[in-house]
C-alpha atoms as a PDB file:
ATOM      1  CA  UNK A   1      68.875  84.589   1.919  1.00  0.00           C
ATOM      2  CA  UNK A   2      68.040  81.732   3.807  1.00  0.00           C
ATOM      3  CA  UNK A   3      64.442  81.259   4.487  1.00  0.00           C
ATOM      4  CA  UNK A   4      62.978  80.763   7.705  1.00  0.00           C
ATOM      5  CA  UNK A   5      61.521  77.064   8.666  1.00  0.00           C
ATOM      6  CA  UNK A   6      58.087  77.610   8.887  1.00  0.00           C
ATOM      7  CA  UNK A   7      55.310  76.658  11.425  1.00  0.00           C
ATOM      8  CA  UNK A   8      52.489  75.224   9.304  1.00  0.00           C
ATOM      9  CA  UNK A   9      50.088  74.598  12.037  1.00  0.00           C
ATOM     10  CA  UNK A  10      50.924  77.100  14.144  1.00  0.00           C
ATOM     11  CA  UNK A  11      48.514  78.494  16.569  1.00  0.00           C
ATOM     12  CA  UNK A  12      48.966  81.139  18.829  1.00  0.00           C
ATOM     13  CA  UNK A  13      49.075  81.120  22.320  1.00  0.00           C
ATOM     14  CA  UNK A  14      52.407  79.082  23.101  1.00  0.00           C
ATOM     15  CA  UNK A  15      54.664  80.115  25.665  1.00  0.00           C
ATOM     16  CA  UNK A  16      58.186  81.236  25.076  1.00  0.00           C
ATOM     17  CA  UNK A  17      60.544  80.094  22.753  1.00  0.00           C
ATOM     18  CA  UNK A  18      64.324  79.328  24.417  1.00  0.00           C
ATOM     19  CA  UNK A  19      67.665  77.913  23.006  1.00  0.00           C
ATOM     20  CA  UNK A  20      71.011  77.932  24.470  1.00  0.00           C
ATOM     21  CA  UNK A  21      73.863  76.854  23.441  1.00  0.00           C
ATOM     22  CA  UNK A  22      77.542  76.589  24.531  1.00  0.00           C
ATOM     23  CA  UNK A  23      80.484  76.300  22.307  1.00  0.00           C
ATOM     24  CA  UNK A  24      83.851  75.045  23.620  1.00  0.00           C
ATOM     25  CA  UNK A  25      87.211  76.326  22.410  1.00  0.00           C
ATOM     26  CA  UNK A  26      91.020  75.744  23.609  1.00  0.00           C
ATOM     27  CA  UNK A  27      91.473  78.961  22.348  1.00  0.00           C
ATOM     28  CA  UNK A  28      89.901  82.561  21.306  1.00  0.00           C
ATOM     29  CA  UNK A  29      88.170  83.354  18.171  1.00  0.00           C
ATOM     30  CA  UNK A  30      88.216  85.813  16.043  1.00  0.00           C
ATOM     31  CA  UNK A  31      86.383  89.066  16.995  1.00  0.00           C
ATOM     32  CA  UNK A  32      83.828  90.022  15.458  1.00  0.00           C
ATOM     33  CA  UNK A  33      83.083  86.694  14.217  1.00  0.00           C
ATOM     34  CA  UNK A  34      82.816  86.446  10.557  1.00  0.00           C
ATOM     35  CA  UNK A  35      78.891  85.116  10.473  1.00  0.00           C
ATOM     36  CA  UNK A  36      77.607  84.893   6.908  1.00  0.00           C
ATOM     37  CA  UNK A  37      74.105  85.088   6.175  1.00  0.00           C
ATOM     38  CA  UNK A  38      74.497  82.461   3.427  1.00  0.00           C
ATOM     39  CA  UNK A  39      77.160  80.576   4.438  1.00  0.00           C
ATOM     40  CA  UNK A  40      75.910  79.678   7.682  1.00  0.00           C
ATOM     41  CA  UNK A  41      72.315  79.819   6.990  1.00  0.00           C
ATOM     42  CA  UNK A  42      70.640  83.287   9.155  1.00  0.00           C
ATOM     43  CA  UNK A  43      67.183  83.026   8.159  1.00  0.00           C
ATOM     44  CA  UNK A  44      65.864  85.633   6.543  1.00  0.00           C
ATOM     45  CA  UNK A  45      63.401  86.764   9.801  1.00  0.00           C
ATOM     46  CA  UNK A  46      64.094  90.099  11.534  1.00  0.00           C
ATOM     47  CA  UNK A  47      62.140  88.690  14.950  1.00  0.00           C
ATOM     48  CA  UNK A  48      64.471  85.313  14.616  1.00  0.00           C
ATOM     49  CA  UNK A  49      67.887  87.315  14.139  1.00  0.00           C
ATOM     50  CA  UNK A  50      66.680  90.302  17.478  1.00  0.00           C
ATOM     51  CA  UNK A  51      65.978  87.579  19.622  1.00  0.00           C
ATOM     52  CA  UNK A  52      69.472  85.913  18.993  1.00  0.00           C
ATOM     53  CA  UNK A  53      72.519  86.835  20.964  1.00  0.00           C
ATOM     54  CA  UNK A  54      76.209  85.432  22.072  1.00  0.00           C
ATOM     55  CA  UNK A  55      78.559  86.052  24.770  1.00  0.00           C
ATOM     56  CA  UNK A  56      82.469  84.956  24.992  1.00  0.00           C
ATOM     57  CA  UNK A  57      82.995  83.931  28.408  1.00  0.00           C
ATOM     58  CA  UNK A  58      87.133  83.428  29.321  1.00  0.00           C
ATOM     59  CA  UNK A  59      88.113  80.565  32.098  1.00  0.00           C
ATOM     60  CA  UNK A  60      91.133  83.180  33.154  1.00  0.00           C
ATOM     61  CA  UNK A  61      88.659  85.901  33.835  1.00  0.00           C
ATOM     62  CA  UNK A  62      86.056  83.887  35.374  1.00  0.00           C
ATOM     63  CA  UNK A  63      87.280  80.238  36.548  1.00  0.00           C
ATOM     64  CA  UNK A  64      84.034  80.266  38.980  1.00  0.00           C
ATOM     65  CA  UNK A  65      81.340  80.632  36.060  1.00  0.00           C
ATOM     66  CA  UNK A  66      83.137  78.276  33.946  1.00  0.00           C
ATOM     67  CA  UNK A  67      83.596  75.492  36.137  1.00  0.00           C
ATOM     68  CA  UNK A  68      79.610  76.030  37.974  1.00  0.00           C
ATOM     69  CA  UNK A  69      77.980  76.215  34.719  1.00  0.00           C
ATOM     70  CA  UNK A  70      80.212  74.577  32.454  1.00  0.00           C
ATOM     71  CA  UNK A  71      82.301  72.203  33.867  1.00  0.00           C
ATOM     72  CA  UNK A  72      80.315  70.551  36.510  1.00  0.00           C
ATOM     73  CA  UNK A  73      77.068  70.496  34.692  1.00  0.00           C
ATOM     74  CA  UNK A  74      78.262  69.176  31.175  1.00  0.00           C
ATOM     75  CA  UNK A  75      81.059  67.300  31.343  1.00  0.00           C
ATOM     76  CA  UNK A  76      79.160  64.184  31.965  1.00  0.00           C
ATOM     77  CA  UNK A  77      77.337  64.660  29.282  1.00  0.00           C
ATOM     78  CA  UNK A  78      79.709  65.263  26.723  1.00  0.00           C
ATOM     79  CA  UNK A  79      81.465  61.689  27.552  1.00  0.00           C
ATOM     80  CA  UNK A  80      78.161  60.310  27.064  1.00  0.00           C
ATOM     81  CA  UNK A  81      77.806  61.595  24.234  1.00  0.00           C
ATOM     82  CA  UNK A  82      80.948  61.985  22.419  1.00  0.00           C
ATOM     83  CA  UNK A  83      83.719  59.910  24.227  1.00  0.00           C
ATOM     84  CA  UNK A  84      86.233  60.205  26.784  1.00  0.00           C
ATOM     85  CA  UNK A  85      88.307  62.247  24.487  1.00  0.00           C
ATOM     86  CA  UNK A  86      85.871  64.894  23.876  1.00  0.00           C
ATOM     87  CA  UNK A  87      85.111  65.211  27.234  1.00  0.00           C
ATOM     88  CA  UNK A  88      89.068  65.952  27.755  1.00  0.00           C
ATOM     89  CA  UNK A  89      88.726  68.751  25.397  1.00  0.00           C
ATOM     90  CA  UNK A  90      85.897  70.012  27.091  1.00  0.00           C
ATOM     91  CA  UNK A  91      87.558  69.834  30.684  1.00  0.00           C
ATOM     92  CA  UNK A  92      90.465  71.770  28.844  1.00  0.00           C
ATOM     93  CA  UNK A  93      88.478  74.702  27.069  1.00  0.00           C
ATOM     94  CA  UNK A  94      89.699  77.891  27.689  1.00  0.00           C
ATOM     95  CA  UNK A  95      86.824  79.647  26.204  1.00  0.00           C
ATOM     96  CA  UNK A  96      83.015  79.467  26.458  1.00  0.00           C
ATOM     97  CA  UNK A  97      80.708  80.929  23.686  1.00  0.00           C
ATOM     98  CA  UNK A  98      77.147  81.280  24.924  1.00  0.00           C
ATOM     99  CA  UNK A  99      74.750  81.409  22.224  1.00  0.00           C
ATOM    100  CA  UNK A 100      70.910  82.307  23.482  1.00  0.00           C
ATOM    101  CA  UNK A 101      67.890  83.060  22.277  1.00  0.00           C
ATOM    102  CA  UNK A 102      64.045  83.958  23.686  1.00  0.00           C
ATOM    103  CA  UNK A 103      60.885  84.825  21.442  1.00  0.00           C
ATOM    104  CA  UNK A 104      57.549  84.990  23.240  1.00  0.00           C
ATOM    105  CA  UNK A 105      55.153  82.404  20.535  1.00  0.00           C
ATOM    106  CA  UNK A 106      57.052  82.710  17.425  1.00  0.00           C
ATOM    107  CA  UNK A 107      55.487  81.967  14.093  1.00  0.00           C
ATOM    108  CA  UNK A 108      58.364  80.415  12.905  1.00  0.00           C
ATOM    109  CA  UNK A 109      61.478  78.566  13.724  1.00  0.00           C
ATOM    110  CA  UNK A 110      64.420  81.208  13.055  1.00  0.00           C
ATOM    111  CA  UNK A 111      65.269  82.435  16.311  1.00  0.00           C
ATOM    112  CA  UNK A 112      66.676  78.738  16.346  1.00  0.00           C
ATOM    113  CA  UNK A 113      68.433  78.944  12.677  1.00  0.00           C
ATOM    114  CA  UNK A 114      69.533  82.002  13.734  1.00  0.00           C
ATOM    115  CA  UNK A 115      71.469  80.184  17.001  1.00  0.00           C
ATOM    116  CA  UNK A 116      72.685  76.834  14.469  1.00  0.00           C
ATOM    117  CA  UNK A 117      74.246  80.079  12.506  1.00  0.00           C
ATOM    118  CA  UNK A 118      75.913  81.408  14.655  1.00  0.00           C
ATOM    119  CA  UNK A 119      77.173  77.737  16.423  1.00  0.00           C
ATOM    120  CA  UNK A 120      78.367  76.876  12.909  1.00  0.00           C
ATOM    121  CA  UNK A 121      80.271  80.254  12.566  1.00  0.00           C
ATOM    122  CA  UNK A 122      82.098  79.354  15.728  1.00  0.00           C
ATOM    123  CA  UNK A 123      82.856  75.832  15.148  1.00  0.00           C
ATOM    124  CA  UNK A 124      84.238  76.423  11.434  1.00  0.00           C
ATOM    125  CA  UNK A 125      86.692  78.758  14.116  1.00  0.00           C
ATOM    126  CA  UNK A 126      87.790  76.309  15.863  1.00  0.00           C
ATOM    127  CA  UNK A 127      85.453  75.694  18.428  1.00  0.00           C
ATOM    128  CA  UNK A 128      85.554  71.864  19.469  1.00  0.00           C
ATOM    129  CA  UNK A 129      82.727  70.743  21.163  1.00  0.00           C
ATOM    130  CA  UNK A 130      78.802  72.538  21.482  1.00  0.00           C
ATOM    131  CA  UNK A 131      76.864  71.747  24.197  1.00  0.00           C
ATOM    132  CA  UNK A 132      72.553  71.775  23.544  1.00  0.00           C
ATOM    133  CA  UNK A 133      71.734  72.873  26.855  1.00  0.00           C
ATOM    134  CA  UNK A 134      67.921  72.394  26.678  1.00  0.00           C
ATOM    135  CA  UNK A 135      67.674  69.302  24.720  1.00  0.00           C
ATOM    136  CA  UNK A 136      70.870  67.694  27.317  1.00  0.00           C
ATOM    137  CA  UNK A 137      73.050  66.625  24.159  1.00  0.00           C
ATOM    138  CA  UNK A 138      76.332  66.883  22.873  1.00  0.00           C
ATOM    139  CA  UNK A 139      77.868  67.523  19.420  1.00  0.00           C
ATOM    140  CA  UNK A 140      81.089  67.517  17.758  1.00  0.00           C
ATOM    141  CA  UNK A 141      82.071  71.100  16.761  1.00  0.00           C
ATOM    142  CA  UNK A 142      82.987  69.154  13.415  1.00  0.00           C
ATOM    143  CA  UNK A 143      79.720  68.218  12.725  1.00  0.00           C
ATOM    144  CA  UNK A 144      78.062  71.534  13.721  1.00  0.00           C
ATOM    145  CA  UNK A 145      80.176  72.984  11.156  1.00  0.00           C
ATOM    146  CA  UNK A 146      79.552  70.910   8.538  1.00  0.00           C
ATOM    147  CA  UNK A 147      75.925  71.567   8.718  1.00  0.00           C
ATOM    148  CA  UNK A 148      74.215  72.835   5.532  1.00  0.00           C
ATOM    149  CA  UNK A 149      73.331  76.468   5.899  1.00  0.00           C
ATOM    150  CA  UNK A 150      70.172  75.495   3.727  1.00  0.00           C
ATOM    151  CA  UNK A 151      69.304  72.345   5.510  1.00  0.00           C
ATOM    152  CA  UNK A 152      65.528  71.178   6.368  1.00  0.00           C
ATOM    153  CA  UNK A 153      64.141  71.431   9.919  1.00  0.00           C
ATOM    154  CA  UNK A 154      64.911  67.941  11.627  1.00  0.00           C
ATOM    155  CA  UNK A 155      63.104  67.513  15.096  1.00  0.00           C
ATOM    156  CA  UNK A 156      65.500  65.054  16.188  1.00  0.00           C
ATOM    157  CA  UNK A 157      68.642  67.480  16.091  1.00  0.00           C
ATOM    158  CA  UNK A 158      66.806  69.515  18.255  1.00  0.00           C
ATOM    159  CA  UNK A 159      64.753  67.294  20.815  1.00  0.00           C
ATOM    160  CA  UNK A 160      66.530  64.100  22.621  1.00  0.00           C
ATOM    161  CA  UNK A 161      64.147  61.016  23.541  1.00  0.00           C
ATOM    162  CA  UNK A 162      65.382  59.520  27.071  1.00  0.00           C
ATOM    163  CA  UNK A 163      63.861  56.424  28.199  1.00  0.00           C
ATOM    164  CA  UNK A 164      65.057  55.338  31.873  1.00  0.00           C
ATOM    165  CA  UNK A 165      63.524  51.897  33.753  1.00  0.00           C
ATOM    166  CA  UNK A 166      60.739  52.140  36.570  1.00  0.00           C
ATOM    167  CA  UNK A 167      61.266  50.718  39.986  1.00  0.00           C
ATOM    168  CA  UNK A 168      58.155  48.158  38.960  1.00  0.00           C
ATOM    169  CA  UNK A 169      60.149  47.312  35.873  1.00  0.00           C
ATOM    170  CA  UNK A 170      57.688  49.806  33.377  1.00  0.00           C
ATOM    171  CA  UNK A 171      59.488  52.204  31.625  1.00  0.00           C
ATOM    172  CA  UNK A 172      59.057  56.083  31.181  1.00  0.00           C
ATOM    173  CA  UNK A 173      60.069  57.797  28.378  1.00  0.00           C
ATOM    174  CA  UNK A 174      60.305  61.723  27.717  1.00  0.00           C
ATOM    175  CA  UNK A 175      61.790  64.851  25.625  1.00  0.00           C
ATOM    176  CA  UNK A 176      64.265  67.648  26.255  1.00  0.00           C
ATOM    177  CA  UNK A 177      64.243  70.221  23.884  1.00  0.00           C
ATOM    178  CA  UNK A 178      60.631  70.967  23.053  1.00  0.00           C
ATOM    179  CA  UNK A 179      61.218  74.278  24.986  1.00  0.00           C
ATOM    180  CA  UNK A 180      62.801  75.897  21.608  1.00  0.00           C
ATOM    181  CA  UNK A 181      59.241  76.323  20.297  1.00  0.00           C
ATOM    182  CA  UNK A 182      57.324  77.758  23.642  1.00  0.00           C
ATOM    183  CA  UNK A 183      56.046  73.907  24.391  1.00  0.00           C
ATOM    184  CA  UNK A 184      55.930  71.586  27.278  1.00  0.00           C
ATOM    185  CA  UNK A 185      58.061  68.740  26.713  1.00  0.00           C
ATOM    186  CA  UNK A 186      56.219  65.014  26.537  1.00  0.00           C
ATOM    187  CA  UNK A 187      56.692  61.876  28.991  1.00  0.00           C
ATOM    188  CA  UNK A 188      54.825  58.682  29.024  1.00  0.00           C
ATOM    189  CA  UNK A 189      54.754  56.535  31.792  1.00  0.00           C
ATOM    190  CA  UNK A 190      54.362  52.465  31.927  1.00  0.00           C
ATOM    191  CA  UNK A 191      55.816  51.047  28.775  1.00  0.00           C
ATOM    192  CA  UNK A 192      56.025  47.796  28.925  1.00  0.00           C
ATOM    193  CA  UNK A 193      60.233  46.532  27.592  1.00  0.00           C
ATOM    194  CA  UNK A 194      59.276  45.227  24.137  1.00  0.00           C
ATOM    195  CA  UNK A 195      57.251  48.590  23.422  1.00  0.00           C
ATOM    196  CA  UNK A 196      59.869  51.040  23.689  1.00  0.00           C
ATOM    197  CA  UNK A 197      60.489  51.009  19.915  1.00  0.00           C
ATOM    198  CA  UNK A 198      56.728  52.290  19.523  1.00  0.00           C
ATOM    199  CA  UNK A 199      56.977  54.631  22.254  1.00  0.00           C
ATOM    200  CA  UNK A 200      59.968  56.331  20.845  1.00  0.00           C
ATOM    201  CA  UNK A 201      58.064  56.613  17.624  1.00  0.00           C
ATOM    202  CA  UNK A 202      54.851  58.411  19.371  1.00  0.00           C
ATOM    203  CA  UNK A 203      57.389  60.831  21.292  1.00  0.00           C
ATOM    204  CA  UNK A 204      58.872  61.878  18.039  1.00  0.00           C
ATOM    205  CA  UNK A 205      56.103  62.441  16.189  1.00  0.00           C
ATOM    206  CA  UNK A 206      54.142  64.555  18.622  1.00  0.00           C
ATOM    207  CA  UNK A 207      57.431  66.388  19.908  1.00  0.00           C
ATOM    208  CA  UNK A 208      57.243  67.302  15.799  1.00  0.00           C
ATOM    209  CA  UNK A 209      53.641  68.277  15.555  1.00  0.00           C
ATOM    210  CA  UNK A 210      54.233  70.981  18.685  1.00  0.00           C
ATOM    211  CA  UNK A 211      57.264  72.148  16.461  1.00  0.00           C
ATOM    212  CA  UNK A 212      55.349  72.406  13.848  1.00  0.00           C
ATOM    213  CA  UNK A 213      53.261  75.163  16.344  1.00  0.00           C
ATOM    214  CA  UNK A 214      50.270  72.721  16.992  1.00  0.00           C
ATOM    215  CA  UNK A 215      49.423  73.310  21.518  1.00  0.00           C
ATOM    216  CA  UNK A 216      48.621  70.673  23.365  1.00  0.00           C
ATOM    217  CA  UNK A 217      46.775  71.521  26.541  1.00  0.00           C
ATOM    218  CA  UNK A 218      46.259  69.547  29.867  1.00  0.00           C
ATOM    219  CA  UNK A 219      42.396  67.583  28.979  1.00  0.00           C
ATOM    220  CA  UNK A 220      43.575  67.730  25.592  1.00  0.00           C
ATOM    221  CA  UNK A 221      43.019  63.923  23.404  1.00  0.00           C
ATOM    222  CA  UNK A 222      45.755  63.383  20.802  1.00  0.00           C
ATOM    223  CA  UNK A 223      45.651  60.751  18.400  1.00  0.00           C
ATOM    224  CA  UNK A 224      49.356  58.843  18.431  1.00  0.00           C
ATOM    225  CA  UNK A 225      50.828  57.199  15.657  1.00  0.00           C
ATOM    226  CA  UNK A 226      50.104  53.514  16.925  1.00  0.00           C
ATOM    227  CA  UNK A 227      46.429  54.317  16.400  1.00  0.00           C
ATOM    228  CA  UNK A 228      45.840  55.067  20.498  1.00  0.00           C
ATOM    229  CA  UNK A 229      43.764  58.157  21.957  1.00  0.00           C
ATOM    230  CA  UNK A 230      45.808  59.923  24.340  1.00  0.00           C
ATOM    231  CA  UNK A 231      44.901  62.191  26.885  1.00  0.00           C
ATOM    232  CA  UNK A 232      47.324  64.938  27.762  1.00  0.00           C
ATOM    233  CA  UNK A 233      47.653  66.049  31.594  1.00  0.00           C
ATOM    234  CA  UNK A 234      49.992  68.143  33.334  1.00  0.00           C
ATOM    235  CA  UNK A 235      53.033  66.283  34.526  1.00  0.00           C
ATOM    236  CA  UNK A 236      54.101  65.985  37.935  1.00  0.00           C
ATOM    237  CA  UNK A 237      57.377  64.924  39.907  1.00  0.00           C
ATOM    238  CA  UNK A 238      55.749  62.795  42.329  1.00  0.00           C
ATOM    239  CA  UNK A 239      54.558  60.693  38.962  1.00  0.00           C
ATOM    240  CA  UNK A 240      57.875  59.344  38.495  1.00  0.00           C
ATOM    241  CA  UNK A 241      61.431  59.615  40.257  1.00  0.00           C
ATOM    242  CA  UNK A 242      63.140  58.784  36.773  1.00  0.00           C
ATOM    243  CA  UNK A 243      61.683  61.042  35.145  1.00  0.00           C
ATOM    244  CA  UNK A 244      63.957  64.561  34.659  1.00  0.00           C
ATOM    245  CA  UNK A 245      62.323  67.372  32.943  1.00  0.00           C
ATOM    246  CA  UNK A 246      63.102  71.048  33.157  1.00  0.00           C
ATOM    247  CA  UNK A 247      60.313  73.055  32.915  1.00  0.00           C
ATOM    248  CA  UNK A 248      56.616  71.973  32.098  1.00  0.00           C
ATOM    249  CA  UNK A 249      55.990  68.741  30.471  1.00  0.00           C
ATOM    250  CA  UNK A 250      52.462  67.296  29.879  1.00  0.00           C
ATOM    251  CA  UNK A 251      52.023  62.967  30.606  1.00  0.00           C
ATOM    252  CA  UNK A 252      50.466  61.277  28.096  1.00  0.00           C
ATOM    253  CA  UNK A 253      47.840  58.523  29.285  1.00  0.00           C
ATOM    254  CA  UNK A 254      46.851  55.325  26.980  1.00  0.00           C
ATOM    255  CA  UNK A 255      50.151  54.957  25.411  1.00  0.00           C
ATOM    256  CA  UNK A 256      51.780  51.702  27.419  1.00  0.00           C
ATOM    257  CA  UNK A 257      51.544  48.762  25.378  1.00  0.00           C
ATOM    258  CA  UNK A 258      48.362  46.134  25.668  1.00  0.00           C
END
């Protein structure tokens, strides 16, 4: 058995917990898929493995669905991400594997092991390319399958940091992903150029305290790792026109560089 990644500081009253994930493949897997519990790391939590479910999706059957929420959404991304050549594959797929999973507050983290198991199971398949939907990245079905079944939690697989330049030359930074643990994502507004490094730094370690099932509430004051008092509010569109967040986010005040 695999045990579930905790949630040392968790404390109830988050919202709910959402992952999706989509899995490219030129061609179909095997069905049933041959998921191991130990060789691709299910955690050993009933409420992680319920909550957990995926759906093969065909282009033949369903050329509409595949190019609206596959196609024209992600292929962007996965150039970004992975290269021109990935992005080929992706345009090419033939099959879609839609991994998802909801908990209302969990306790613990392994509704989202249970999701990595399954992505692994489909990439050592043959799937080529999986697609993060919440935290907007890209990965190489390689790499998903090489992941250890017995691996540590790592924030940073599972959030992406985006920084993007304000039209008075400030930038904003913010996550994607913090939605996989029933939390508002983070942004911070007005960093001056040479303090992006440090801004980055406060982003990840916060975005790993509310993983770690800490809340953070509008009013709230958080103490950032440059030694700064923060003060949480709840974030707004009209605060920024780089900024793109889906879902709730909180803006953290105090953190632009002196």
């Amino acid at each position: 058995m695999v045990a579930p990644w905790r949630r040392d500081s968790y404390v109830l009253g988050g919202g709910a917990a959402e992952v999706a994930l989509i899995a490219l493949s030129s061609v179909k897997l095997a069905d049933p898929l041959p998921v191991s519990r130990s060789r691709h790391g299910m955690p050993d939590d009933d409420d992680g493995l319920e909550s957990v479910a995926i759906v093969a999706r065909a282009r033949a059957e369903d050329p509409a669905w595949f190019a609206d929420q596959v196609l024209a959404p992600f292929t962007g991304l996965v150039a970004g991400d992975l290269g021109p050549e990935e992005a080929a594959a992706a345009l090419a797929a033939e099959h879609a594997y839609v991994i998802e999973a909801r908990l209302d507050d969990p306790d613990s983290l392994g509704h989202l092991q249970a999701a990595w198991a399954l992505a692994k199971c489909v990439c050592e398949e043959g799937a080529a390319v999986v697609i993060d939907v919440h935290a907007a990245r890209a990965h190489l079905g390689s790499d998903v399958a090489a992941l250890a079944p017995d691996r540590s939690f790592d924030v940073m697989h599972e959030v992406t940091l985006f920084f993007d330049q304000e039209p008075d030359g400030a930038l904003a930074a913010w996550s994607l992903g913090l939605c996989k643990f029933g939390r508002p994502d983070l942004v911070l507004l007005g960093i001056a150029s040479d303090a992006a490094e440090q801004a980055a730094l406060v982003l990840r370690d916060l975005a790993a305290t509310l993983a770690d099932g800490e809340r953070i509430e509008p009013g709230d004051q958080v103490a950032s790792s440059d030694g700064r008092v923060l003060t949480a509010a709840r974030f707004e569109p009209a605060m920024s026109a780089v900024v793109a967040v889906d879902g709730p986010a909180l803006v953290l005040t105090g953190a632009a560089a002196a």
